[in-house]
N, C-alpha and C. Protein backbone atom coordinates (compact mmCIF):
# COMPACT_ATOMS: atom_id res chain seq x y z
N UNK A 1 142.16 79.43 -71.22
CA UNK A 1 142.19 78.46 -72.32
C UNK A 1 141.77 77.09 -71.79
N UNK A 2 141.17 76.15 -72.43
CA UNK A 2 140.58 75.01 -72.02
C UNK A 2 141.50 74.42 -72.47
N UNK A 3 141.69 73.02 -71.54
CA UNK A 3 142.81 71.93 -71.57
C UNK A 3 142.42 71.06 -72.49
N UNK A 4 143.46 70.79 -73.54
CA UNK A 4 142.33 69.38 -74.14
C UNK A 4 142.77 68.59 -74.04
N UNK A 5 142.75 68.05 -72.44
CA UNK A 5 143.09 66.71 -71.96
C UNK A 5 141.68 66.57 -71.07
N UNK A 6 140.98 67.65 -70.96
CA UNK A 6 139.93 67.54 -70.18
C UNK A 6 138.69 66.58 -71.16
N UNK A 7 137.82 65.76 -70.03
CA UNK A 7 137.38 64.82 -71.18
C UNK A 7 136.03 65.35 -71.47
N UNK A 8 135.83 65.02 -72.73
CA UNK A 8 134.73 65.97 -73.59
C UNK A 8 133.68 65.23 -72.94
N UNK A 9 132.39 66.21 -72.80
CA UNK A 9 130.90 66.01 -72.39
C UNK A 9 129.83 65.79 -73.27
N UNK A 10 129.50 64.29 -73.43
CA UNK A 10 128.87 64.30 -74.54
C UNK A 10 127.25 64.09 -74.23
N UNK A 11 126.24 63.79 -74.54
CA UNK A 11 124.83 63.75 -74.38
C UNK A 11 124.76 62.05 -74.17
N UNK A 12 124.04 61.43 -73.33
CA UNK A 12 123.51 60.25 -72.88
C UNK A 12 122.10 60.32 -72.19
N UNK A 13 121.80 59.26 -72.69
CA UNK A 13 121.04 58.92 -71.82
C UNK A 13 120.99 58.60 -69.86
N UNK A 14 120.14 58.77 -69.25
CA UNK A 14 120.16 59.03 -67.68
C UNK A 14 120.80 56.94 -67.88
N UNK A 15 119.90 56.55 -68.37
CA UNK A 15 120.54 55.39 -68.10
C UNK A 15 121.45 54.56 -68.45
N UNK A 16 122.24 55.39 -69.57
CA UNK A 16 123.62 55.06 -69.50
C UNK A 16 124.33 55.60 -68.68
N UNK A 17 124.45 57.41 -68.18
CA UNK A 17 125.09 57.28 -67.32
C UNK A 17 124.88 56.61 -65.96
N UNK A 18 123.96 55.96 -65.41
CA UNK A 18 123.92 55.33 -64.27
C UNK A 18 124.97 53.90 -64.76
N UNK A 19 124.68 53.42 -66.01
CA UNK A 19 125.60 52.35 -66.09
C UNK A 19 127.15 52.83 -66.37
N UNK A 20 127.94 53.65 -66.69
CA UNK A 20 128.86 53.98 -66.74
C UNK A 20 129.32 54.13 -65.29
N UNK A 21 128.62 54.98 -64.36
CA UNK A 21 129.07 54.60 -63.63
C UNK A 21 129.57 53.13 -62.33
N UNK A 22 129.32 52.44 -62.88
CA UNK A 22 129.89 51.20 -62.43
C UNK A 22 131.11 50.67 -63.26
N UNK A 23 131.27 50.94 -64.29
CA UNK A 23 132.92 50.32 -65.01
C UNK A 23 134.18 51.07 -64.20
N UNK A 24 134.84 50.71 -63.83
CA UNK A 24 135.91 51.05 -63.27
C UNK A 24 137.64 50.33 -64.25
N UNK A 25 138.21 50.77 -64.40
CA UNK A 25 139.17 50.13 -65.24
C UNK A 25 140.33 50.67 -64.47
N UNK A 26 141.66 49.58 -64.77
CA UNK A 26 142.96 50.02 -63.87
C UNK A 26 143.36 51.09 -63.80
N UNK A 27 143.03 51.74 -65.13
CA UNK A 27 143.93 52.92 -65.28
C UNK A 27 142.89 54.28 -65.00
N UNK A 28 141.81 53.99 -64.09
CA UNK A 28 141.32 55.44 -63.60
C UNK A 28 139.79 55.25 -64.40
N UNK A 29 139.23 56.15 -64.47
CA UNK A 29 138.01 56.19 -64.67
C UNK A 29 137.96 56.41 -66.00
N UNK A 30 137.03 55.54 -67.39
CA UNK A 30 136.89 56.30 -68.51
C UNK A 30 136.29 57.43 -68.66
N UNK A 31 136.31 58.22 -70.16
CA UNK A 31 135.60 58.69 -70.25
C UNK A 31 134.20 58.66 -70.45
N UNK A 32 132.64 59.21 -69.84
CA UNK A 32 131.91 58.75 -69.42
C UNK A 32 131.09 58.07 -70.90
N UNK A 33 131.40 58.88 -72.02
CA UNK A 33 130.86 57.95 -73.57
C UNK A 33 131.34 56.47 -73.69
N UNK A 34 132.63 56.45 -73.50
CA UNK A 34 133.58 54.94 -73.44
C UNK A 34 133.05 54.26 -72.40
N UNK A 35 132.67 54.91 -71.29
CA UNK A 35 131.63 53.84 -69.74
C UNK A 35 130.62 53.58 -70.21
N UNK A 36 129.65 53.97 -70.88
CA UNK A 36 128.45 54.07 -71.19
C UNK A 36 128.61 52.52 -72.65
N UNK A 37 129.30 53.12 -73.42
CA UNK A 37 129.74 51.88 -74.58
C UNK A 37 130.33 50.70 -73.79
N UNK A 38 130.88 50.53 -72.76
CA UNK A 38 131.44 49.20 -72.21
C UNK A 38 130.21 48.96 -71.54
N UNK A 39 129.24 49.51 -70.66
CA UNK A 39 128.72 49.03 -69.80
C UNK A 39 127.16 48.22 -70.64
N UNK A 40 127.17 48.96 -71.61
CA UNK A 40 126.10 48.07 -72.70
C UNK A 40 126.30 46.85 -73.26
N UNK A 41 127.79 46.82 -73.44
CA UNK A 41 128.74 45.49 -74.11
C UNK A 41 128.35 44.38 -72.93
N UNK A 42 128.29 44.56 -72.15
CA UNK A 42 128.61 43.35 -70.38
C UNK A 42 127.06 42.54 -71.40
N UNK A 43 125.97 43.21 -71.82
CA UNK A 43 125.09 42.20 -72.14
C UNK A 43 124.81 41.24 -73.12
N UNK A 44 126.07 41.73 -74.14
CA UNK A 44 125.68 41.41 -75.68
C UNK A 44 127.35 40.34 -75.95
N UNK A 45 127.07 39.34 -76.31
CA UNK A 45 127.78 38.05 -76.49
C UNK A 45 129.12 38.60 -76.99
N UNK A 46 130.15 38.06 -76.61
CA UNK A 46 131.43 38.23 -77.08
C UNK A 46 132.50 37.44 -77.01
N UNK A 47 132.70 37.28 -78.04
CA UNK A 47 133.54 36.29 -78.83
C UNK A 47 132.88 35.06 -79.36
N UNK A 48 131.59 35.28 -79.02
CA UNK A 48 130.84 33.79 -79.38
C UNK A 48 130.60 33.22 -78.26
N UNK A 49 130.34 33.53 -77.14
CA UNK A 49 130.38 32.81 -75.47
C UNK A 49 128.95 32.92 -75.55
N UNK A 50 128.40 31.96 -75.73
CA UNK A 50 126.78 32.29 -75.97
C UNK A 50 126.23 30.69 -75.57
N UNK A 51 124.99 30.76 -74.63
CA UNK A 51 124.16 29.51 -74.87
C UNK A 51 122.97 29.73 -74.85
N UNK A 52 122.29 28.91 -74.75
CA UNK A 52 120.44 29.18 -74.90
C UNK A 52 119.74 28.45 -74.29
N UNK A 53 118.90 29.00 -73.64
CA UNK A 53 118.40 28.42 -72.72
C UNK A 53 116.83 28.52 -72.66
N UNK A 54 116.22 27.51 -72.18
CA UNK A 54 114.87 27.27 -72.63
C UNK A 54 113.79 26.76 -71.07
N UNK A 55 113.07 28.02 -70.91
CA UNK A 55 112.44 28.03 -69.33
C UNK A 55 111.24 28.46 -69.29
N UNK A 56 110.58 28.50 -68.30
CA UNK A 56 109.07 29.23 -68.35
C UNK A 56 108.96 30.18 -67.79
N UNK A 57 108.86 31.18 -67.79
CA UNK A 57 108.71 32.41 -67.40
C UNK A 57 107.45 32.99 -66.85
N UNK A 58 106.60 33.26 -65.70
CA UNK A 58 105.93 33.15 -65.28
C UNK A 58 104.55 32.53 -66.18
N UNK A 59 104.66 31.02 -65.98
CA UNK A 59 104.18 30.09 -67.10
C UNK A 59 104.33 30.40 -68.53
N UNK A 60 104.97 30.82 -69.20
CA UNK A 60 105.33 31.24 -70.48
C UNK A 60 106.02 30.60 -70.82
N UNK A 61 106.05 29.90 -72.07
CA UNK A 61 107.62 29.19 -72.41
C UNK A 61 108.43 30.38 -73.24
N UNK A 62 109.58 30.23 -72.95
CA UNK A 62 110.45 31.38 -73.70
C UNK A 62 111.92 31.06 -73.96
N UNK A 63 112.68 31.12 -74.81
CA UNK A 63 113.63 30.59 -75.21
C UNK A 63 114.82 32.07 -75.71
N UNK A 64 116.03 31.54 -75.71
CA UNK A 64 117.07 33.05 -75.28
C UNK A 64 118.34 32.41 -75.61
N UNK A 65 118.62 33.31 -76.37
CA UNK A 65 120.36 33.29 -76.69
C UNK A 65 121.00 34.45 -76.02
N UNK A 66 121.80 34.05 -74.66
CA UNK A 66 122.09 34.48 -73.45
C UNK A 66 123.84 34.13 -73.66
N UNK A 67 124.36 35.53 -73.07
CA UNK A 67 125.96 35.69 -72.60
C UNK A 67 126.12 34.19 -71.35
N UNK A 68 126.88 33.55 -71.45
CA UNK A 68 126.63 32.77 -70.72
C UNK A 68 126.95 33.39 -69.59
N UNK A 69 127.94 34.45 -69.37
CA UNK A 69 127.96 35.12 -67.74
C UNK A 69 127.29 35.79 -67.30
N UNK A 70 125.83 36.22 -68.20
CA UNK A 70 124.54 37.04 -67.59
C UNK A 70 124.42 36.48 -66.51
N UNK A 71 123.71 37.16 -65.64
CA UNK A 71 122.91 36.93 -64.57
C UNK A 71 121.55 36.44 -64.70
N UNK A 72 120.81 36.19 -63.64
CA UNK A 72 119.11 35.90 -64.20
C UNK A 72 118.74 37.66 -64.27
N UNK A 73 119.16 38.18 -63.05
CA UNK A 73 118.75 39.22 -62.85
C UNK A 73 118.47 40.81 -64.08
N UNK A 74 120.15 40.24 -64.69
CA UNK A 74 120.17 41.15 -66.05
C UNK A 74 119.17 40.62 -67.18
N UNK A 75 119.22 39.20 -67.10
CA UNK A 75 118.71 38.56 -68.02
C UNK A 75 116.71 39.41 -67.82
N UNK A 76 116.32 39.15 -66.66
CA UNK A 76 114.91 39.35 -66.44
C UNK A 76 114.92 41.20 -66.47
N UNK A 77 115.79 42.06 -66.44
CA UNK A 77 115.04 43.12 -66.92
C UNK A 77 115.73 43.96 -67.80
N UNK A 78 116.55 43.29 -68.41
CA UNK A 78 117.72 43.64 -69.31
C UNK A 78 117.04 43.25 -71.02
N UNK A 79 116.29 41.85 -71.12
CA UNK A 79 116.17 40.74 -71.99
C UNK A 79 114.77 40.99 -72.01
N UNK A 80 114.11 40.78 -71.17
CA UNK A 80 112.58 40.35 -70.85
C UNK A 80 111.80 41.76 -70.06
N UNK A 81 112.54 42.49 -70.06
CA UNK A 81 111.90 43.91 -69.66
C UNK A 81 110.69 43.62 -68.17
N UNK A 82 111.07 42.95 -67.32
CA UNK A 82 110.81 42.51 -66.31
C UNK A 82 111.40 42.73 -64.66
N UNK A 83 111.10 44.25 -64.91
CA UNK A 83 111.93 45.07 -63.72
C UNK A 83 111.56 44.77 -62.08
N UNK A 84 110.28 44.24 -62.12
CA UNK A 84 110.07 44.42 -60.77
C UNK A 84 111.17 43.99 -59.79
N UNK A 85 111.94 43.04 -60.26
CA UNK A 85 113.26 42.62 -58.84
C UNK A 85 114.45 43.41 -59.30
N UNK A 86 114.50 44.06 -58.21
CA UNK A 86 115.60 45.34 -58.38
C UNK A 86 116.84 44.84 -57.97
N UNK A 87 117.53 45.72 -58.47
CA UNK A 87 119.28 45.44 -58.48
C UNK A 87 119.55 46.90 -57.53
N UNK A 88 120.00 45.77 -56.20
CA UNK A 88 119.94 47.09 -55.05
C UNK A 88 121.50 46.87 -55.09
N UNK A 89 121.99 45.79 -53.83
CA UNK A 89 123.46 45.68 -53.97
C UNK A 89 124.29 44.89 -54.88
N UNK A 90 123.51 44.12 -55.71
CA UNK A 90 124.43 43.29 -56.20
C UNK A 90 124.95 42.66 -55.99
N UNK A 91 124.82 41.86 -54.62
CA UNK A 91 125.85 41.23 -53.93
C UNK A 91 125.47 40.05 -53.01
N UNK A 92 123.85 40.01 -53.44
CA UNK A 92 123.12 38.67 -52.80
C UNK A 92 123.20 39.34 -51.32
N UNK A 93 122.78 40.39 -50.41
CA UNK A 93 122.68 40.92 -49.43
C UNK A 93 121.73 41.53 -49.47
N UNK A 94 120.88 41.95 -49.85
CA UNK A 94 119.93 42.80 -49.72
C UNK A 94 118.63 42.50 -49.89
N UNK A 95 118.60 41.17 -50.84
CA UNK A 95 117.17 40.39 -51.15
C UNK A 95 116.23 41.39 -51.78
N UNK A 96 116.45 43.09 -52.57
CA UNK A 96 115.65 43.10 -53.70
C UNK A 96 115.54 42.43 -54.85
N UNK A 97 116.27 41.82 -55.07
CA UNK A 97 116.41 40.55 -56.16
C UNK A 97 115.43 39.91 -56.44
N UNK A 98 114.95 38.98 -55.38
CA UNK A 98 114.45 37.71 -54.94
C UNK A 98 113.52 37.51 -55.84
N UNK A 99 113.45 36.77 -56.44
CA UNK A 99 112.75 35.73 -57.41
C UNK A 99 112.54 34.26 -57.10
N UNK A 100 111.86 33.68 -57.38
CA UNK A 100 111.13 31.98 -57.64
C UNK A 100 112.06 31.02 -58.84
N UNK A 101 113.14 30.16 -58.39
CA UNK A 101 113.02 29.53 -59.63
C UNK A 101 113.01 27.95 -58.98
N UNK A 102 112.26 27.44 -60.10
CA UNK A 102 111.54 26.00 -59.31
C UNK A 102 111.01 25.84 -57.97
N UNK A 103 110.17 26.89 -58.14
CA UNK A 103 109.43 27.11 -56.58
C UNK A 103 110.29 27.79 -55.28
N UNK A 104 111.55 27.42 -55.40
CA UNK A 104 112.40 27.97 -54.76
C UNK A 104 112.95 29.66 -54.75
N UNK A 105 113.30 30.19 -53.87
CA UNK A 105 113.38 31.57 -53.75
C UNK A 105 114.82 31.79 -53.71
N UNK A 106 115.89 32.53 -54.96
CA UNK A 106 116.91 32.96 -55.28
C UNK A 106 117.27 34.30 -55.46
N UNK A 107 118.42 34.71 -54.93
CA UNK A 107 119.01 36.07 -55.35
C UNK A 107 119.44 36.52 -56.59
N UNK A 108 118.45 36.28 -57.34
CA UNK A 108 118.87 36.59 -59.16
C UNK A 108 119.99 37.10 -59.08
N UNK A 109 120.75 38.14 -58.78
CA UNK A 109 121.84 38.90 -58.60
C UNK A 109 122.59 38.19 -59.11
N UNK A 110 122.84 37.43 -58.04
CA UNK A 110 124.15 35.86 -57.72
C UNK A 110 123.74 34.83 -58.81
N UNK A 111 122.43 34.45 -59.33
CA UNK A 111 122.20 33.37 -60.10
C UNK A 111 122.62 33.30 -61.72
N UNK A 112 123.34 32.93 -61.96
CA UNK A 112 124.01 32.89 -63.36
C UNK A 112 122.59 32.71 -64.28
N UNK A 113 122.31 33.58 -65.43
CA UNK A 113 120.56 32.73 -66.01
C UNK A 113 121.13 31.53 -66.91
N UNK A 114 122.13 31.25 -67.21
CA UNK A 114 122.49 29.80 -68.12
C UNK A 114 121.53 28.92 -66.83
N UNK A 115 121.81 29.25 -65.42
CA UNK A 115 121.21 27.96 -64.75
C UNK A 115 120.23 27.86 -65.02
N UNK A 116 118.97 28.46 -65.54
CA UNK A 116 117.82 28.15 -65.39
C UNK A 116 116.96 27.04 -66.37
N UNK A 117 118.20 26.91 -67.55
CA UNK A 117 117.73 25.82 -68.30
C UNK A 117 117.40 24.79 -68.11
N UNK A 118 115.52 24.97 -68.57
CA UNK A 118 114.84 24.24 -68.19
C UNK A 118 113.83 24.17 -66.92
N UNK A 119 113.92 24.90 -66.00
CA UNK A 119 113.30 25.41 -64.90
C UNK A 119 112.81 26.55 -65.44
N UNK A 120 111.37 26.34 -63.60
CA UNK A 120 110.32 27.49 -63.99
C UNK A 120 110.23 28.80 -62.95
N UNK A 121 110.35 29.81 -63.46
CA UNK A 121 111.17 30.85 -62.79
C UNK A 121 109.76 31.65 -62.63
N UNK A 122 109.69 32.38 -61.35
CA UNK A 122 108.50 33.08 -61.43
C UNK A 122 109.30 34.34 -60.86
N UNK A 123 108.26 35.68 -61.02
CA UNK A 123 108.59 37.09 -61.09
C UNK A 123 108.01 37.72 -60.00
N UNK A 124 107.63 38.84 -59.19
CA UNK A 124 107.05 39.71 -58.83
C UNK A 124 105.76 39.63 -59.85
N UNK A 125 106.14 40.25 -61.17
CA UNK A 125 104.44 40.46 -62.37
C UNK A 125 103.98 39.00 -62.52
N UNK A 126 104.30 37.46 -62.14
CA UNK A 126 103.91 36.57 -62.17
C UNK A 126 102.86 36.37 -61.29
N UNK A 127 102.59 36.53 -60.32
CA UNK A 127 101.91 36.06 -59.18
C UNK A 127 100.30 36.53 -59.06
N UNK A 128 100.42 37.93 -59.25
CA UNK A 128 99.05 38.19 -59.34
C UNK A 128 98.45 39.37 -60.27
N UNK A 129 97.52 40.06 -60.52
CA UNK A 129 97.14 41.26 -61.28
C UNK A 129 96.25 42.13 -60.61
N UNK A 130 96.08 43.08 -61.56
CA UNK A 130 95.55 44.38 -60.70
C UNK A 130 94.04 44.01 -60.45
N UNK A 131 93.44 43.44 -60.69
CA UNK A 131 92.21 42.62 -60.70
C UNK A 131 91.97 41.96 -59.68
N UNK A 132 93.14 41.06 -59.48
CA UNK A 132 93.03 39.73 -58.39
C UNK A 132 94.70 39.91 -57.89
N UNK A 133 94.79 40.48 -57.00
CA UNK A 133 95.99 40.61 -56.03
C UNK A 133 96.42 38.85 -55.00
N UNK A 134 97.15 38.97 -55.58
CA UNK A 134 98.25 37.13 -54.39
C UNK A 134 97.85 38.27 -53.23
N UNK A 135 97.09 36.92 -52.34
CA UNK A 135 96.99 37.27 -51.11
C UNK A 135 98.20 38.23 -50.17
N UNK A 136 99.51 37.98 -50.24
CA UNK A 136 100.51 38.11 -50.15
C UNK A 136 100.62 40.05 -50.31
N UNK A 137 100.42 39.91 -51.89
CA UNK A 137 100.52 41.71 -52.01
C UNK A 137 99.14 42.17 -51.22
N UNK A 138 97.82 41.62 -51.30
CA UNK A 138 97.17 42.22 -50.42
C UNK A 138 97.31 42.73 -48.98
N UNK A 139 97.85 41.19 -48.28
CA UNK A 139 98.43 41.52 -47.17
C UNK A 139 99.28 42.77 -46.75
N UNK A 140 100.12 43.16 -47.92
CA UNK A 140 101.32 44.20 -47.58
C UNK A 140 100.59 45.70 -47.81
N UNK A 141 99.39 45.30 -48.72
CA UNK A 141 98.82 47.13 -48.83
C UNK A 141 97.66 47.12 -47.62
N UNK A 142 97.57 45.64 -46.75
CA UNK A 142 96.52 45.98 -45.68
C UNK A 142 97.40 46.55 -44.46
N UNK A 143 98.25 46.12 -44.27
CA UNK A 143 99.09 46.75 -43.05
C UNK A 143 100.52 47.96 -43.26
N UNK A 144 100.43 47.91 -44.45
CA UNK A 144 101.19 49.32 -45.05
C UNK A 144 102.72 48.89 -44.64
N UNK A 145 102.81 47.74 -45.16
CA UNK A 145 104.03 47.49 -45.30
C UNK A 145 105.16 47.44 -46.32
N UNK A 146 105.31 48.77 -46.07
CA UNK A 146 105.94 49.27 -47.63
C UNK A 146 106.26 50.49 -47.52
N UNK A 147 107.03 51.31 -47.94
CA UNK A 147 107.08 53.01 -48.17
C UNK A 147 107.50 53.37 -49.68
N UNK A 148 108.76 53.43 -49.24
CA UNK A 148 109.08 53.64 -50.39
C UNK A 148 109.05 52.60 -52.00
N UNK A 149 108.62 51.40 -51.31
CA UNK A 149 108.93 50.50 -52.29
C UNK A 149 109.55 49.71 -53.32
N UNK A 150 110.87 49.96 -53.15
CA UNK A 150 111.72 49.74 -53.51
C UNK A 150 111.96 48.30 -52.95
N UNK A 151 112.31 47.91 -52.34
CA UNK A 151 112.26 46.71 -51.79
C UNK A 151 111.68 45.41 -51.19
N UNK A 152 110.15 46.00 -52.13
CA UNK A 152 108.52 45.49 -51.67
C UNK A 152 108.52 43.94 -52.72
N UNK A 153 108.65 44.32 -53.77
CA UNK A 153 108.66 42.97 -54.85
C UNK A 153 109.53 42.00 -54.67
N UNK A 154 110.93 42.34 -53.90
CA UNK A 154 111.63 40.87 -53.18
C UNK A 154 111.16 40.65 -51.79
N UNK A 155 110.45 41.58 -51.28
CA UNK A 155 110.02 41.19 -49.79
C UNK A 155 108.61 40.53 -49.93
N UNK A 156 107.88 40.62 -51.01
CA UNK A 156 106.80 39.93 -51.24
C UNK A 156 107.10 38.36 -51.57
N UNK A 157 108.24 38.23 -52.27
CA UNK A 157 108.62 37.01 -52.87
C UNK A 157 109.11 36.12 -52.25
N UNK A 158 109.68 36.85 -51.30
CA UNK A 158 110.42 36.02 -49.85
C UNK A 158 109.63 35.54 -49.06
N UNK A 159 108.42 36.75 -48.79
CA UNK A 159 107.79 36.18 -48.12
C UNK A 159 106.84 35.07 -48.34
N UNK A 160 106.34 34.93 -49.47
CA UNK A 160 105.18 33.43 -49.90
C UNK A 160 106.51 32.30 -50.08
N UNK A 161 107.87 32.86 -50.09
CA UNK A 161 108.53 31.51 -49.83
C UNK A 161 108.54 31.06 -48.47
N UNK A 162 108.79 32.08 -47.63
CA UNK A 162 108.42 31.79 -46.16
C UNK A 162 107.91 31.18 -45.59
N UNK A 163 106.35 31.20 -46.37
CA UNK A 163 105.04 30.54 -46.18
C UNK A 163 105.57 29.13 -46.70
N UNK A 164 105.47 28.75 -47.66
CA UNK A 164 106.05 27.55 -48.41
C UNK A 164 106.94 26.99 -47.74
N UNK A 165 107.76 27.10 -47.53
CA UNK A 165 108.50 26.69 -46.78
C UNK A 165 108.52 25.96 -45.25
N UNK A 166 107.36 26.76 -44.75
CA UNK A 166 106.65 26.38 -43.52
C UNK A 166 107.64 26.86 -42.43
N UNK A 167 107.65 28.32 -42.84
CA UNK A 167 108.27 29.14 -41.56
C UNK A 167 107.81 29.99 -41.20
N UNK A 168 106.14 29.84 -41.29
CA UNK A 168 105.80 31.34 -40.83
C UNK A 168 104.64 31.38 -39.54
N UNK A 169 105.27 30.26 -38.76
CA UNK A 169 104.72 29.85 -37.64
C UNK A 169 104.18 30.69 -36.68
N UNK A 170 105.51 31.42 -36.39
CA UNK A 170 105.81 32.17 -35.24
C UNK A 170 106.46 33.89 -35.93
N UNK A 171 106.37 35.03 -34.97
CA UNK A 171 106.82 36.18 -35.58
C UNK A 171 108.22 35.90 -35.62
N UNK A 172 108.81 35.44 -34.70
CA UNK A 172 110.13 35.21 -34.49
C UNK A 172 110.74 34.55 -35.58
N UNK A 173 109.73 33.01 -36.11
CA UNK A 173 110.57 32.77 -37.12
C UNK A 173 110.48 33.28 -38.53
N UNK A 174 109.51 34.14 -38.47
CA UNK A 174 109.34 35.05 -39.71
C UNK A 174 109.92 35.56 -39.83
N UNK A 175 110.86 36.72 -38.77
CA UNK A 175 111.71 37.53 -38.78
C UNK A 175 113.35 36.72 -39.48
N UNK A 176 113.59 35.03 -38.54
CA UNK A 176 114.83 35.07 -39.04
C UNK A 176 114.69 34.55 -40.39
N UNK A 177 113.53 34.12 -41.17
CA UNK A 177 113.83 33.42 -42.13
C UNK A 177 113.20 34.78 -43.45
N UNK A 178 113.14 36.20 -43.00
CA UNK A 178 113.38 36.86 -43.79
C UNK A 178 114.49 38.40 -44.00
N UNK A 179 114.96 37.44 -43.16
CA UNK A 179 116.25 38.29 -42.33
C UNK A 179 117.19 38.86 -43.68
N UNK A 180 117.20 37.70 -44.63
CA UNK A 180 117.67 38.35 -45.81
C UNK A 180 117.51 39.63 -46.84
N UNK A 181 116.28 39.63 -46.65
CA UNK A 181 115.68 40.83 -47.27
C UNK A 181 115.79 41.86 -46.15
N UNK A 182 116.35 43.12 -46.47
CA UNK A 182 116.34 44.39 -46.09
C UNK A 182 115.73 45.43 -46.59
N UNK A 183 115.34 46.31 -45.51
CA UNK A 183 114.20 47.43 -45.67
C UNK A 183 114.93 48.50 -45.04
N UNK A 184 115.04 49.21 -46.62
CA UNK A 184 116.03 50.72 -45.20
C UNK A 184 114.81 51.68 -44.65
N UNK A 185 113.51 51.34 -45.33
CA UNK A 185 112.51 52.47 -44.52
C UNK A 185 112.23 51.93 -43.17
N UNK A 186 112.50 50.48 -42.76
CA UNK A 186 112.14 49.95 -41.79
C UNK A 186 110.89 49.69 -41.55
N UNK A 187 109.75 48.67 -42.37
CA UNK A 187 108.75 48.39 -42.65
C UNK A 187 108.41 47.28 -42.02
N UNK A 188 109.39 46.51 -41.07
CA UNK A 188 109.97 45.35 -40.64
C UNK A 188 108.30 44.79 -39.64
N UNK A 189 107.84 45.78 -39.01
CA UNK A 189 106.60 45.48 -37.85
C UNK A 189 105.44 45.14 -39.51
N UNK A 190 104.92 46.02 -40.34
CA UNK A 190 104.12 45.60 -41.21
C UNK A 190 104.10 43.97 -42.21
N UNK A 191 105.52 43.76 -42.46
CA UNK A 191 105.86 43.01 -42.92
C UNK A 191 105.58 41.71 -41.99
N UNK A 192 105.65 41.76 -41.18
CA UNK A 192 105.59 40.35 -40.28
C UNK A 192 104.18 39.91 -40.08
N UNK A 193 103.54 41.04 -40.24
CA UNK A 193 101.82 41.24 -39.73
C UNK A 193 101.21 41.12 -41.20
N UNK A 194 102.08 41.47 -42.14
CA UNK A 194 101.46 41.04 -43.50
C UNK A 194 101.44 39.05 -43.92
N UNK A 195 102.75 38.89 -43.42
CA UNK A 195 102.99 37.49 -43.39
C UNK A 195 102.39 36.33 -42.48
N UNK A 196 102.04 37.01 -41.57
CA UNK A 196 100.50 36.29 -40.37
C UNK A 196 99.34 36.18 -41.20
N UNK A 197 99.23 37.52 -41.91
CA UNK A 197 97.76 37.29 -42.50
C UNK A 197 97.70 36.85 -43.39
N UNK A 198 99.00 36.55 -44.62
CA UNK A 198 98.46 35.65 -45.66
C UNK A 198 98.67 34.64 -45.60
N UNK A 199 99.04 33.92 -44.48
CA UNK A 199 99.97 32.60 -44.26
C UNK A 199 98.78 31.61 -44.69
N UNK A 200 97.86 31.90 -43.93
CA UNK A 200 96.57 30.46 -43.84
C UNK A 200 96.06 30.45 -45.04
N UNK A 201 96.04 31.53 -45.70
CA UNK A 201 95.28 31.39 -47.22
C UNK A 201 96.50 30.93 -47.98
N UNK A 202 97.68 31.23 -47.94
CA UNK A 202 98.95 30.14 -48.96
C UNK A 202 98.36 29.01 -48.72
N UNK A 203 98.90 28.74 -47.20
CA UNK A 203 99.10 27.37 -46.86
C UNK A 203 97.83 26.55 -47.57
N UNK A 204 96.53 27.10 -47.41
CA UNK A 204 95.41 26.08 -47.65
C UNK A 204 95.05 26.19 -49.54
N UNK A 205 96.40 27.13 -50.03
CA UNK A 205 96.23 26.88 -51.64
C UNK A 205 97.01 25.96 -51.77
């Protein structure tokens, strides 16, 4: 005889259950329909906690009535269907995140998107096209720095901040100033040799 305390199996989507699995609640794990219904809620305003915020989006102006505790990160592929910066750990450690906002290079993860009001936030799909590749992604498909790719669109982003920044002198200081971003295929020798070769063409844009 079946228990009917056992919890019923209902049909979802793959990507609700990937989001269900992250709700955790005191009292043990929901059931995975009730995970799936909370974990959709985290994006959509409640109680009225709402602001709006008004930014450019890889030169785009675009304007958003945003949870004020979104992230940029949820915000950019949650809102704006703008996946390329992946949500690896969540935890500002891993630098698939990494995005541009005001020229500057941030762990969307960690970045609340209320901050961006008013600033100009650039993407991975910002930078270049299949036509005319940012020196940068060229660099990374000339020395095959990449595998699996998963972690290529914040290591690209890091790296033209690198450049910008004026740290990409030496291999050494390439290494510590992209020390943030992690590569579990270990792509680490391509990556450095990608960042030699696009350095002089940043620098002299």
């Amino acid at each position: 005889m079946s228990n009917p305390n056992d919890m019923q199996l209902v049909d979802i989507t793959r990507r609700q259950a990937l989001q269900a699995g992250t709700i955790v609640t005191v009292s043990g794990l929901l059931p995975v329909a009730a995970q799936a219904q909370a974990s959709s809620s985290q994006l959509a305003p409640e109680n009225g906690v709402t602001v709006q915020v008004r930014f450019q989006i890889n030169g785009q102006p675009s304007v958003l009535e945003i949870d004020a505790r979104a992230s940029l990160l949820d915000m950019l592929r949650e809102r704006l269907g703008l996946v390329g910066a992946k949500k690896g750990c969540d935890h500002g450690q891993c630098g698939a995140c990494t995005v541009h906002v005001g020229g500057r290079r941030v762990a969307s993860c960690l970045t609340l998107a209320a901050k961006i009001d008013g600033r100009d936030v650039t993407t991975i799909e910002g930078i270049g096209s299949a036509d005319a590749l940012h020196p940068m992604q060229q660099a990374f498909i000339d020395h095959d720095a990449l595998q699996c790719g998963y972690c290529t669109p914040g290591q690209i982003m890091a790296a033209i901040a690198c450049v910008k920044e004026g740290h990409a002198s030496t291999q050494e200081e390439i290494r510590e100033y992209m020390s943030g971003n992690i590569c579990r295929c270990g792509a680490y020798v391509g990556i450095v040799a990608a960042i030699e070769q696009a350095a002089p063409q940043i620098e002299r844009g």
